[in-house]
PDB file of N, CA and C in Angstrom:
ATOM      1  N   UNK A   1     226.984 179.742 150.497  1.00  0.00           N
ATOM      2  CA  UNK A   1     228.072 180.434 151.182  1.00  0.00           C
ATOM      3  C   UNK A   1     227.485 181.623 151.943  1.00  0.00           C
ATOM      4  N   UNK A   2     227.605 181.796 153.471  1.00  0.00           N
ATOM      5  CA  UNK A   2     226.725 182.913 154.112  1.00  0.00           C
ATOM      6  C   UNK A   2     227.892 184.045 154.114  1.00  0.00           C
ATOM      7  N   UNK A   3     226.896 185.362 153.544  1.00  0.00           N
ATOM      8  CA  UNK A   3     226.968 186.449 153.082  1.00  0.00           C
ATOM      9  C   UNK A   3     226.836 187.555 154.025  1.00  0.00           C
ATOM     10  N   UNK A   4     227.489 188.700 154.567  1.00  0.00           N
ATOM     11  CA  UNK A   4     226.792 189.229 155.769  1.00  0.00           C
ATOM     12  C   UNK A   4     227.389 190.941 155.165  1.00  0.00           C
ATOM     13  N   UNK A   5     226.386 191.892 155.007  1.00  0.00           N
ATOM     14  CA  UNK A   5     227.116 193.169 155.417  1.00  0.00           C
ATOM     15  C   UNK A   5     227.305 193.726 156.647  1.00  0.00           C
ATOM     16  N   UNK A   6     228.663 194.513 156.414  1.00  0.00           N
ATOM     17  CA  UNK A   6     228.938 195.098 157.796  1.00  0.00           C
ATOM     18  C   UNK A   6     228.937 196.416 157.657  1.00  0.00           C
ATOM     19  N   UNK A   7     228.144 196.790 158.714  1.00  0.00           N
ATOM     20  CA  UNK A   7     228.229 198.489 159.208  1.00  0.00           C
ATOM     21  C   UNK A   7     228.942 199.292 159.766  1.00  0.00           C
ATOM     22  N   UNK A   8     230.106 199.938 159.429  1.00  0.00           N
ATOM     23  CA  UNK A   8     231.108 200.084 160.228  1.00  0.00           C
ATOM     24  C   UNK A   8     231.274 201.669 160.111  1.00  0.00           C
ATOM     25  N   UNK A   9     231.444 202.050 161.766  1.00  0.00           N
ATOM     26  CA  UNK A   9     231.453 203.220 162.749  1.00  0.00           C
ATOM     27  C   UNK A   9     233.189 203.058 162.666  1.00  0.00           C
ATOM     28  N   UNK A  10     233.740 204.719 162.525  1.00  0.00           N
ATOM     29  CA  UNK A  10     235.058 204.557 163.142  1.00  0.00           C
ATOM     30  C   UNK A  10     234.790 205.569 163.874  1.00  0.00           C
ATOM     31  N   UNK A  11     236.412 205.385 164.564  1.00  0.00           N
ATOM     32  CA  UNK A  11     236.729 206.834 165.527  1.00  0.00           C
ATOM     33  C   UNK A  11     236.849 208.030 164.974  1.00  0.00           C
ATOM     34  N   UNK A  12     236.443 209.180 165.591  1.00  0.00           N
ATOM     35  CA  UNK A  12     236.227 211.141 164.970  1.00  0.00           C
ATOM     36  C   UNK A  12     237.453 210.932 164.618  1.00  0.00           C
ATOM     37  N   UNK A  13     237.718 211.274 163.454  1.00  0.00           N
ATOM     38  CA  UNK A  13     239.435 211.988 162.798  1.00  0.00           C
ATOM     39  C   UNK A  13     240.211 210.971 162.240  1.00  0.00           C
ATOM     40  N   UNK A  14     239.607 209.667 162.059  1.00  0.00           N
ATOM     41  CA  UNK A  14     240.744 208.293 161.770  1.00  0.00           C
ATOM     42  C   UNK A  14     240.605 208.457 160.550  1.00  0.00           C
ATOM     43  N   UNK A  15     241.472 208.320 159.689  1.00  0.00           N
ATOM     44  CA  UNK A  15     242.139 208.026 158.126  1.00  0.00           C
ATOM     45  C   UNK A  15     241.033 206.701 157.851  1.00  0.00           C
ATOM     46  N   UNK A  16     239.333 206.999 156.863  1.00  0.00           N
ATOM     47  CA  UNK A  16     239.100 205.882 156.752  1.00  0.00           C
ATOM     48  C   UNK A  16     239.998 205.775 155.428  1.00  0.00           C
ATOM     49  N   UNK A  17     240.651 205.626 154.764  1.00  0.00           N
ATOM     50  CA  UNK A  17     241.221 205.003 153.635  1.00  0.00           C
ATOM     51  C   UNK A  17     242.227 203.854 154.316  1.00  0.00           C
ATOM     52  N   UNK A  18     242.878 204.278 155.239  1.00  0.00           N
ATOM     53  CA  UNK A  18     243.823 203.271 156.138  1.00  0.00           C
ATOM     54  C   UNK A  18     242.844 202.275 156.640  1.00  0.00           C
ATOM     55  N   UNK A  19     241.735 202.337 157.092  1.00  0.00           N
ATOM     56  CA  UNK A  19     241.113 201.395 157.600  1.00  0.00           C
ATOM     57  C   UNK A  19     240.648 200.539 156.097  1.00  0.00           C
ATOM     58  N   UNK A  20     240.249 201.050 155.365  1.00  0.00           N
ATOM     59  CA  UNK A  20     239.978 200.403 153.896  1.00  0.00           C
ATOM     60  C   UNK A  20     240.818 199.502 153.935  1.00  0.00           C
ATOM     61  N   UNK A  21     241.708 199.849 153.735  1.00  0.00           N
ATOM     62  CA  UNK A  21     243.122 199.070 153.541  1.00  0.00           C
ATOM     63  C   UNK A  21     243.484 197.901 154.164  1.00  0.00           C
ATOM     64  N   UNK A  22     243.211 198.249 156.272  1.00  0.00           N
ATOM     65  CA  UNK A  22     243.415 197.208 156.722  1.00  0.00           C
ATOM     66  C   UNK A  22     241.977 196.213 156.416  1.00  0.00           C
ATOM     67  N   UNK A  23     241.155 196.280 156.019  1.00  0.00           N
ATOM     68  CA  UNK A  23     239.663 196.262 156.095  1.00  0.00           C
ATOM     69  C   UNK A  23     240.145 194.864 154.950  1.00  0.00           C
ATOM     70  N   UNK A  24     240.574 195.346 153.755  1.00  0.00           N
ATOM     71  CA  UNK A  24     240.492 194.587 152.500  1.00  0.00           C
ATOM     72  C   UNK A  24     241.505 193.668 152.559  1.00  0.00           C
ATOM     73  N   UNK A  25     242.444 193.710 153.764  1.00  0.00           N
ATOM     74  CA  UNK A  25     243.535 192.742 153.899  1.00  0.00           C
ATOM     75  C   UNK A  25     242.654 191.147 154.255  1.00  0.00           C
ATOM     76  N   UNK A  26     241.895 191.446 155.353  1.00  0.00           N
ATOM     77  CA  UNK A  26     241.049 190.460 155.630  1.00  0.00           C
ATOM     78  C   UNK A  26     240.584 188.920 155.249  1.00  0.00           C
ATOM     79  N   UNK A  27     240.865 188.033 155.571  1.00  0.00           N
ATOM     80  CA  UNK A  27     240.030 186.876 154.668  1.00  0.00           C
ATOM     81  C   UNK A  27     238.526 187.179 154.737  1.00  0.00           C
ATOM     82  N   UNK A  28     238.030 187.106 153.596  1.00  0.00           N
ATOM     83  CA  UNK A  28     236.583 186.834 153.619  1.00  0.00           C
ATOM     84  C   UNK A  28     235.996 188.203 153.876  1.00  0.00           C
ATOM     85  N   UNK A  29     236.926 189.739 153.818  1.00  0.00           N
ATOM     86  CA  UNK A  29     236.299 190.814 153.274  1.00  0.00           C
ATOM     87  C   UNK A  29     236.540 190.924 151.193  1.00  0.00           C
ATOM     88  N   UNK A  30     234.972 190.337 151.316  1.00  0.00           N
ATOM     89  CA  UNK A  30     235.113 190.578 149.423  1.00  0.00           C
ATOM     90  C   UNK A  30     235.332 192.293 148.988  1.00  0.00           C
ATOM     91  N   UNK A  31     234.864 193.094 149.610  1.00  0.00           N
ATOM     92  CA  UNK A  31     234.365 194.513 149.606  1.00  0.00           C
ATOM     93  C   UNK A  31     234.186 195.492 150.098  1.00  0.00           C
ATOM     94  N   UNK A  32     234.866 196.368 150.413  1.00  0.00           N
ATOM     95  CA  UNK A  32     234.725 197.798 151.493  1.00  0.00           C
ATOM     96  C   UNK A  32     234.520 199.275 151.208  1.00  0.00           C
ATOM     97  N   UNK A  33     233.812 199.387 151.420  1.00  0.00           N
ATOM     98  CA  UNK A  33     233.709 200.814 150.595  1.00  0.00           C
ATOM     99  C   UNK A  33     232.950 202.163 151.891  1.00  0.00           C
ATOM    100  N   UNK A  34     233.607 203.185 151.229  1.00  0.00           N
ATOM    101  CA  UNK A  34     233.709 204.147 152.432  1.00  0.00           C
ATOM    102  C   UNK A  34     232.124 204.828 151.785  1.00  0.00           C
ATOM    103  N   UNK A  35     231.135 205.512 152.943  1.00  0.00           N
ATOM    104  CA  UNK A  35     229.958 206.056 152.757  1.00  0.00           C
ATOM    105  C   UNK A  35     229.738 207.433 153.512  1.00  0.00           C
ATOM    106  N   UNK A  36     228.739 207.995 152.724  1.00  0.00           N
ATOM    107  CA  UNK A  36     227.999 208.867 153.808  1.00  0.00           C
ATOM    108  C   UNK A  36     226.485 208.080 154.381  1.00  0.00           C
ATOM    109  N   UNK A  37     226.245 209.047 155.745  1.00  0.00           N
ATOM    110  CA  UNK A  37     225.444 208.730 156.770  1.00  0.00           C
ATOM    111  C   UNK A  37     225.865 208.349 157.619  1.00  0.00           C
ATOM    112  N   UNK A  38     224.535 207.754 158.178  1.00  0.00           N
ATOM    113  CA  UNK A  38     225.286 207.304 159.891  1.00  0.00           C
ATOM    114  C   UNK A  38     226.441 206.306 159.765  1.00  0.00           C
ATOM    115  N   UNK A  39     226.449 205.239 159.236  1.00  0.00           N
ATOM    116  CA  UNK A  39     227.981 204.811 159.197  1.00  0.00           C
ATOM    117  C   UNK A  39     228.831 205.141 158.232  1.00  0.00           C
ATOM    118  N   UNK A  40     230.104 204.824 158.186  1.00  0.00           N
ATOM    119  CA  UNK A  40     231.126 205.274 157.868  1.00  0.00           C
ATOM    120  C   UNK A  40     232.249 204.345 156.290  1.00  0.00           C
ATOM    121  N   UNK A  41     231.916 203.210 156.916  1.00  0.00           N
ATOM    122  CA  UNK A  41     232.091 201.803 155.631  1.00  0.00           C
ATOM    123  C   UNK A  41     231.215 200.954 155.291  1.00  0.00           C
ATOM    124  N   UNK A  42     231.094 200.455 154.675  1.00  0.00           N
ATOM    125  CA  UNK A  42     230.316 199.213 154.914  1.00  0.00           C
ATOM    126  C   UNK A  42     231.154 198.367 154.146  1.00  0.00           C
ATOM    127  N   UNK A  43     231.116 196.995 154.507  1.00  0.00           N
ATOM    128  CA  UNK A  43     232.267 195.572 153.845  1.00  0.00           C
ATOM    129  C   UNK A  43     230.754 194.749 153.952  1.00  0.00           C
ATOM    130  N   UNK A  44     231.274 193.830 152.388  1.00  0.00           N
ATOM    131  CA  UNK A  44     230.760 192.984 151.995  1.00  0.00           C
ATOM    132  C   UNK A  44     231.413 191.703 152.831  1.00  0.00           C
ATOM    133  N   UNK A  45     231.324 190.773 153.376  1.00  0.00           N
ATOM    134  CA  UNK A  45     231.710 189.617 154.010  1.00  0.00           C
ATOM    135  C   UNK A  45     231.390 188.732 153.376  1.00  0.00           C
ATOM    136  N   UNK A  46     231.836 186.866 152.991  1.00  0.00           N
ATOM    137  CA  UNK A  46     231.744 185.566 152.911  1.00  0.00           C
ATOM    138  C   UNK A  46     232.633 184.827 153.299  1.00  0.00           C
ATOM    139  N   UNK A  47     232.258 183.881 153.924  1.00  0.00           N
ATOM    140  CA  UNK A  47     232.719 182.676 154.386  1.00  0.00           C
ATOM    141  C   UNK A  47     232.080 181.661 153.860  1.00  0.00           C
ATOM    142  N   UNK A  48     232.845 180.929 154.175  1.00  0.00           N
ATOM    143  CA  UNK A  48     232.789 179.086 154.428  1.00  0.00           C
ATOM    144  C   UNK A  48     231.602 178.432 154.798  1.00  0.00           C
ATOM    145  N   UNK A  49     231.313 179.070 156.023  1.00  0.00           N
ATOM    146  CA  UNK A  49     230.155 178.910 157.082  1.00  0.00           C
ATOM    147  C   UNK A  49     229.741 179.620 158.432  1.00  0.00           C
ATOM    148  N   UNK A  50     229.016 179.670 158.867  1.00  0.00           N
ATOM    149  CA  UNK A  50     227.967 180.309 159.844  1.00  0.00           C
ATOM    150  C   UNK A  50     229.104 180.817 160.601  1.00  0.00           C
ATOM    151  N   UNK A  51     230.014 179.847 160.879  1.00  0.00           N
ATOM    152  CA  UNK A  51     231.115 180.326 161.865  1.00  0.00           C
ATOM    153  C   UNK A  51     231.824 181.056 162.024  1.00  0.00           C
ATOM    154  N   UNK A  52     232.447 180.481 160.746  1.00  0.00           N
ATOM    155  CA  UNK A  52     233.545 181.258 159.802  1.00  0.00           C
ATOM    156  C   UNK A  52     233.567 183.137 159.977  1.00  0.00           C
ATOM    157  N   UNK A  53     232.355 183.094 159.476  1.00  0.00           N
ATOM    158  CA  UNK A  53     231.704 184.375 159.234  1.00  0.00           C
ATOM    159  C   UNK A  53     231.320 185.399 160.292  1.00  0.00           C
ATOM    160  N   UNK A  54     231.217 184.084 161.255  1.00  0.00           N
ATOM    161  CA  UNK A  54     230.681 184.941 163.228  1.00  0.00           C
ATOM    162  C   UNK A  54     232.316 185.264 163.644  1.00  0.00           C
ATOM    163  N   UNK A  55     233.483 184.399 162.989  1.00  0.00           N
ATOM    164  CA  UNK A  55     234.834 184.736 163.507  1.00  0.00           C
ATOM    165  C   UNK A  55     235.351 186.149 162.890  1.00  0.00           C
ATOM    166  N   UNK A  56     235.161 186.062 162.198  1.00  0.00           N
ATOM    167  CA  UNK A  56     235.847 186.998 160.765  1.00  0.00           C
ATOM    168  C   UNK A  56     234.913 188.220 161.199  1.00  0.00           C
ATOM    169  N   UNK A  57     234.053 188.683 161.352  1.00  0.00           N
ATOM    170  CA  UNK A  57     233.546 189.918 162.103  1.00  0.00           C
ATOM    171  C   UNK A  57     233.641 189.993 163.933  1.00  0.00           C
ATOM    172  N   UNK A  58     233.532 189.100 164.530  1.00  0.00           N
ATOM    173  CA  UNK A  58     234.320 189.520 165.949  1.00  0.00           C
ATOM    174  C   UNK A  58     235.776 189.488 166.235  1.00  0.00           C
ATOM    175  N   UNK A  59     236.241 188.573 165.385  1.00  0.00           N
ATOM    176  CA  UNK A  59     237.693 188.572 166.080  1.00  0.00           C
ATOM    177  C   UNK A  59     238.666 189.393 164.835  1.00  0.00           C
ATOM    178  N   UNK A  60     238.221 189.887 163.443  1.00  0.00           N
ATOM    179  CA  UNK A  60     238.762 189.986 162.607  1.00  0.00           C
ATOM    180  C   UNK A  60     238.742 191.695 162.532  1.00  0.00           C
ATOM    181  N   UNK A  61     237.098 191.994 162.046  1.00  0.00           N
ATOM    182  CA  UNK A  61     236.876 193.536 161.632  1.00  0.00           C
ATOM    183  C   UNK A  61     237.017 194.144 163.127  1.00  0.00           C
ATOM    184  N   UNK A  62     236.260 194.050 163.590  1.00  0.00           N
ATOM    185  CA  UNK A  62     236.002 194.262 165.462  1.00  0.00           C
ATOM    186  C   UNK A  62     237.367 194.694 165.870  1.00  0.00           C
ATOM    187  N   UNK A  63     238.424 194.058 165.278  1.00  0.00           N
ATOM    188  CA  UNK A  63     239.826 194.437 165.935  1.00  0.00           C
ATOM    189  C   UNK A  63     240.519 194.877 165.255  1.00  0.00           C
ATOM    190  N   UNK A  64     240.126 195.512 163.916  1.00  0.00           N
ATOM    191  CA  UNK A  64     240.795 196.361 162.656  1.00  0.00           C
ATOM    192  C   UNK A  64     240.924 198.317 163.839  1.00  0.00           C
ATOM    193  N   UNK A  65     242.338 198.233 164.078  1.00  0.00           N
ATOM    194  CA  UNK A  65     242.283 199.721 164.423  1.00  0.00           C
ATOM    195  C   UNK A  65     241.492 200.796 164.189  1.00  0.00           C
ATOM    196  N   UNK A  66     240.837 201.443 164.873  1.00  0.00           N
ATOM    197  CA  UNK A  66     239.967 202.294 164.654  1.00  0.00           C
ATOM    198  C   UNK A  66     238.635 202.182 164.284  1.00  0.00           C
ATOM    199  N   UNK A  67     238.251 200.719 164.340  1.00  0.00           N
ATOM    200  CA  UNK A  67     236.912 200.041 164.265  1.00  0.00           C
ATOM    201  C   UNK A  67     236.310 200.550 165.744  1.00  0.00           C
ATOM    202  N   UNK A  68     234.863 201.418 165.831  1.00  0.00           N
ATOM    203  CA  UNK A  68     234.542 201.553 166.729  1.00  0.00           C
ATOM    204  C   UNK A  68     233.497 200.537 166.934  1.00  0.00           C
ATOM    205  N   UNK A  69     232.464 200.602 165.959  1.00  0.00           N
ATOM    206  CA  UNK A  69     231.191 200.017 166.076  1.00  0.00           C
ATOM    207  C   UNK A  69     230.743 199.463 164.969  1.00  0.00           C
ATOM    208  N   UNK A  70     230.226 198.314 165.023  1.00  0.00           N
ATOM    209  CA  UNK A  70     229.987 197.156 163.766  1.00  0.00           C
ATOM    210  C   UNK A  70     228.066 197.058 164.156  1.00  0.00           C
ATOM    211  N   UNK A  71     227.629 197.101 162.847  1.00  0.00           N
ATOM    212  CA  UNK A  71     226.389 196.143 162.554  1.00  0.00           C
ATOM    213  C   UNK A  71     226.409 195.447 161.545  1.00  0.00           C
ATOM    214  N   UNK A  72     225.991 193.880 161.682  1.00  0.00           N
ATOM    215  CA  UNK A  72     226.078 193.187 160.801  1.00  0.00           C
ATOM    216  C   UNK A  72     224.759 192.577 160.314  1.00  0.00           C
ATOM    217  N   UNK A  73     224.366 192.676 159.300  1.00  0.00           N
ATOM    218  CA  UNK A  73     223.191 192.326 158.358  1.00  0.00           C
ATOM    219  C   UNK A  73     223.510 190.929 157.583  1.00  0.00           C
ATOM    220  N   UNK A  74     223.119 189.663 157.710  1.00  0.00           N
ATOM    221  CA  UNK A  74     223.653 188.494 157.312  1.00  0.00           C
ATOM    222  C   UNK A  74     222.356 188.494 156.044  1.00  0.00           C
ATOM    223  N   UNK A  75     222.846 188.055 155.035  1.00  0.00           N
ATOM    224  CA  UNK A  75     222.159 187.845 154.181  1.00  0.00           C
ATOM    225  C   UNK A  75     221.297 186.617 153.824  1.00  0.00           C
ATOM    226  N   UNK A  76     220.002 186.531 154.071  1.00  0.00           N
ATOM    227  CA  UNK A  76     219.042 185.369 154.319  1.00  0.00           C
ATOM    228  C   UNK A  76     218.451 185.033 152.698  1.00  0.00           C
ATOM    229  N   UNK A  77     218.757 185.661 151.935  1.00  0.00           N
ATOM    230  CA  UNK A  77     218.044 185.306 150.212  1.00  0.00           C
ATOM    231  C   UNK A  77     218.660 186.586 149.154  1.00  0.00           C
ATOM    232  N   UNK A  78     218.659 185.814 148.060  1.00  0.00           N
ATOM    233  CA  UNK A  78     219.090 187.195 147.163  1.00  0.00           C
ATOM    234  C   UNK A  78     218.593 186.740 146.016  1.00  0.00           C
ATOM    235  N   UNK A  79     218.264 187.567 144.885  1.00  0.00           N
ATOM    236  CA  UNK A  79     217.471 187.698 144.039  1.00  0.00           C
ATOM    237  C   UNK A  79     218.183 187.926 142.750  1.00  0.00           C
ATOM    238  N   UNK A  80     218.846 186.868 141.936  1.00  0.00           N
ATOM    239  CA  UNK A  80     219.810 187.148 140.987  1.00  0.00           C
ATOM    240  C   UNK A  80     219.010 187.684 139.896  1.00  0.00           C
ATOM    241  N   UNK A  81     219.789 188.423 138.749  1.00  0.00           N
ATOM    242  CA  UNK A  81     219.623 188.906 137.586  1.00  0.00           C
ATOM    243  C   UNK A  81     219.153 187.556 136.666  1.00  0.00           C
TER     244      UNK A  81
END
């Protein structure tokens, strides 16, 4: 199942808890959580497939109000316990 984090920039002064919110409504956001540093959230993502996953961050987070700027880190291997 492809896995992707997202880096997410909002706009100066936006309520991130509201964006949380719309953030976690999402299909296929497992996880959102607000940070310090240069970005602002980061969401855990999964899908279905390659696609799925390319939809659900352009047409999905990308258009969550107050989403300025996204980087997405797709997850290529992980290293279980």
């Amino acid at each position: 199942m492809p896995t992707a984090y997202v880096l997410i920039n909002t706009e100066t002064g936006s309520s991130i808890e509201d964006i949380l919110k719309d953030l976690k409504k999402v299909e296929g956001v497992d996880e959102a959580f607000a940070v310090y540093g240069v970005y602002d959230i980061i969401a855990k993502v999964r899908a279905e497939s390659m696609d799925k996953l390319k939809e659900i961050v352009t047409l999905r987070i990308r258009r969550v109000d107050k989403v300025r700027t996204t980087l997405t880190m797709i997850v290529v291997g992980a290293q279980n316990r």
